[in-house]
C-alpha atoms as a PDB file:
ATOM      1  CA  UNK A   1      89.676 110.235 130.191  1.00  0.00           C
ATOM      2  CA  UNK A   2      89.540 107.012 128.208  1.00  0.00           C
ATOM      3  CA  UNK A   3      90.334 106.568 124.766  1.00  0.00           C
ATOM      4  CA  UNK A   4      88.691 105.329 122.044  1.00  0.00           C
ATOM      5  CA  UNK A   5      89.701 102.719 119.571  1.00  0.00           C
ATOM      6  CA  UNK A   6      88.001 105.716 117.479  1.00  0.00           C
ATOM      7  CA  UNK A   7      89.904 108.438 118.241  1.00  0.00           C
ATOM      8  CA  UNK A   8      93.287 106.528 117.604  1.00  0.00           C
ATOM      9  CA  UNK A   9      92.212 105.843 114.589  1.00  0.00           C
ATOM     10  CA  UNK A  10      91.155 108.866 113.406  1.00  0.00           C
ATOM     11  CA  UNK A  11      94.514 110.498 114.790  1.00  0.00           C
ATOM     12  CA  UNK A  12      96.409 107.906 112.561  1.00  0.00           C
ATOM     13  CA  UNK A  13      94.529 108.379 109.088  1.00  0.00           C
ATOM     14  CA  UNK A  14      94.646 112.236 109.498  1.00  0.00           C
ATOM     15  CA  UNK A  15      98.936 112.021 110.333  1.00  0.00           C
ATOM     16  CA  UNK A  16      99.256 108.873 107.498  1.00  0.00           C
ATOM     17  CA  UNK A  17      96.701 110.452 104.829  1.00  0.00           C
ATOM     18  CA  UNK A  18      94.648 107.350 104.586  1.00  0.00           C
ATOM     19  CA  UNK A  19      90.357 106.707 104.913  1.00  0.00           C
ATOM     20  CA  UNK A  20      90.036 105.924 108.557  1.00  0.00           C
ATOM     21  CA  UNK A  21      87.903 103.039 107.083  1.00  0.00           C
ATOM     22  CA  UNK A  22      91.380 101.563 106.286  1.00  0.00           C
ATOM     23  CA  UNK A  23      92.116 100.967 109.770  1.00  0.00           C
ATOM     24  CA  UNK A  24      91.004  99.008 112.958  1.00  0.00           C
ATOM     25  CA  UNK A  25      92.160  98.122 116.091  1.00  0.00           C
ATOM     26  CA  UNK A  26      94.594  95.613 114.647  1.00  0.00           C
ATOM     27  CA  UNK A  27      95.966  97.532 111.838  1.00  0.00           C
ATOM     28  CA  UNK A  28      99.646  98.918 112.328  1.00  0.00           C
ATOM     29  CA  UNK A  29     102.844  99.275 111.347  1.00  0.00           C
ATOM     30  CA  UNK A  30     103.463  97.662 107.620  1.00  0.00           C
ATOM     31  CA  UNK A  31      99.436  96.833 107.359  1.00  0.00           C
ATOM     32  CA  UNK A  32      98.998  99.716 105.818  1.00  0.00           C
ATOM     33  CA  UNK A  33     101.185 100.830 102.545  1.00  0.00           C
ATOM     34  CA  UNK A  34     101.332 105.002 104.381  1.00  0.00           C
ATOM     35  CA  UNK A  35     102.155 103.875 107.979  1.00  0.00           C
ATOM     36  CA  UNK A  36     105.365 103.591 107.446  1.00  0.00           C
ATOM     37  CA  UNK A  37     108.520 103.684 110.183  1.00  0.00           C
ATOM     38  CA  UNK A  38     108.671 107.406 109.124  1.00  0.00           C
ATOM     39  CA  UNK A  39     104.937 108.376 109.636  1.00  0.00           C
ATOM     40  CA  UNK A  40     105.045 105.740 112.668  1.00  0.00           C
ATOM     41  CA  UNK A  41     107.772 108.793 114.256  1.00  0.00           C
ATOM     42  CA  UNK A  42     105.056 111.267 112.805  1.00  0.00           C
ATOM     43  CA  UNK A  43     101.981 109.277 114.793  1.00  0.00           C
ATOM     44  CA  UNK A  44     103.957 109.594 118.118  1.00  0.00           C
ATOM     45  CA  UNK A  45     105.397 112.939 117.823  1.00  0.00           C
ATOM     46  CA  UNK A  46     101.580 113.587 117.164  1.00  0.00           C
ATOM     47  CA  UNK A  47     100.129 111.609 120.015  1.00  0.00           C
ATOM     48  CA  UNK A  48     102.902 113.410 122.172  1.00  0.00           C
ATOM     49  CA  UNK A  49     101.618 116.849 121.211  1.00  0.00           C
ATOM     50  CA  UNK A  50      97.876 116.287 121.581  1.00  0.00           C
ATOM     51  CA  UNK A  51      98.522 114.557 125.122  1.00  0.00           C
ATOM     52  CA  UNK A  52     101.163 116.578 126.519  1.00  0.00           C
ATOM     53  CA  UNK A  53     103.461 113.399 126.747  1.00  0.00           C
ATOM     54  CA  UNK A  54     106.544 111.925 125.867  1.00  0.00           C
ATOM     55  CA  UNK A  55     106.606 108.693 124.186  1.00  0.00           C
ATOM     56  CA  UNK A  56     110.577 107.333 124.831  1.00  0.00           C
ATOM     57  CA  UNK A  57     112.364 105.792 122.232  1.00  0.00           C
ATOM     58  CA  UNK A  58     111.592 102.080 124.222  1.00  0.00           C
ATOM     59  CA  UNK A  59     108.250 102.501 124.380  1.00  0.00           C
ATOM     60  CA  UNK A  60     107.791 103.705 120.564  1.00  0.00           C
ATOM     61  CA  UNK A  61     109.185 100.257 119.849  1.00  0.00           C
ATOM     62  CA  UNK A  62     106.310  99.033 121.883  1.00  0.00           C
ATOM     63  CA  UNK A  63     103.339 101.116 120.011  1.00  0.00           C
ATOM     64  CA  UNK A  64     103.242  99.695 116.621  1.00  0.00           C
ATOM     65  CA  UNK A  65      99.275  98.870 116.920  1.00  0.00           C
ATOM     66  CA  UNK A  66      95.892 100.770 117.031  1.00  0.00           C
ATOM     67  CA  UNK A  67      95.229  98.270 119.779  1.00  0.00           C
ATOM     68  CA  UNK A  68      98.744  98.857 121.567  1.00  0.00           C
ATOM     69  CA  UNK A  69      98.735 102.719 121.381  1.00  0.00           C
ATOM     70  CA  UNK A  70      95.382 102.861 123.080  1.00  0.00           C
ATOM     71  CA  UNK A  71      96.205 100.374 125.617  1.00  0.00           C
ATOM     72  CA  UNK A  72      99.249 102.532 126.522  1.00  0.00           C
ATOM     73  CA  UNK A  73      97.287 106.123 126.604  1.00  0.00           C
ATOM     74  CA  UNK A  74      94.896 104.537 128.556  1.00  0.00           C
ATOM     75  CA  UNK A  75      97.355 103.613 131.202  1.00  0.00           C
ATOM     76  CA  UNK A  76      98.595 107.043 131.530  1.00  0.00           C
ATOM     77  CA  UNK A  77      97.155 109.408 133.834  1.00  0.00           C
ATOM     78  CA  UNK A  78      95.404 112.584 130.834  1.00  0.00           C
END
């Protein structure tokens, strides 16, 4: 199953209470005033429920982009 840009997106505004017309694939961590290192935790605990994954503590280092978290849930096996 691939993932949208789209669906990331939409994932982040609902878990950081922002218009998903905020966002793109290059918005992250600090480009938005609610995506904070707190909500960032939020967005993976998140992803990690609605994929059935776990997200290690390296790799949430890793995902601070739309772009990057896509990238990475496409290159797991859903």
């Amino acid at each position: 199953m691939k993932i949208t840009t789209g669906q990331i997106i939409e994932i982040i505004a609902d878990v950081i209470q922002c218009n998903k017309n905020e966002l793109d694939e290059n918005s992250g961590i600090g480009t938005n005033a609610q995506w904070d290192s707190l909500r960032h935790v939020m967005i993976m605990a998140k992803l990690e429920e609605l994929y059935g994954l776990k997200v290690s503590e390296d790799n949430i280092d890793l995902l601070m982009s739309v772009e990057a978290i896509k990238e990475y849930l496409n290159s797991m096996e859903l």
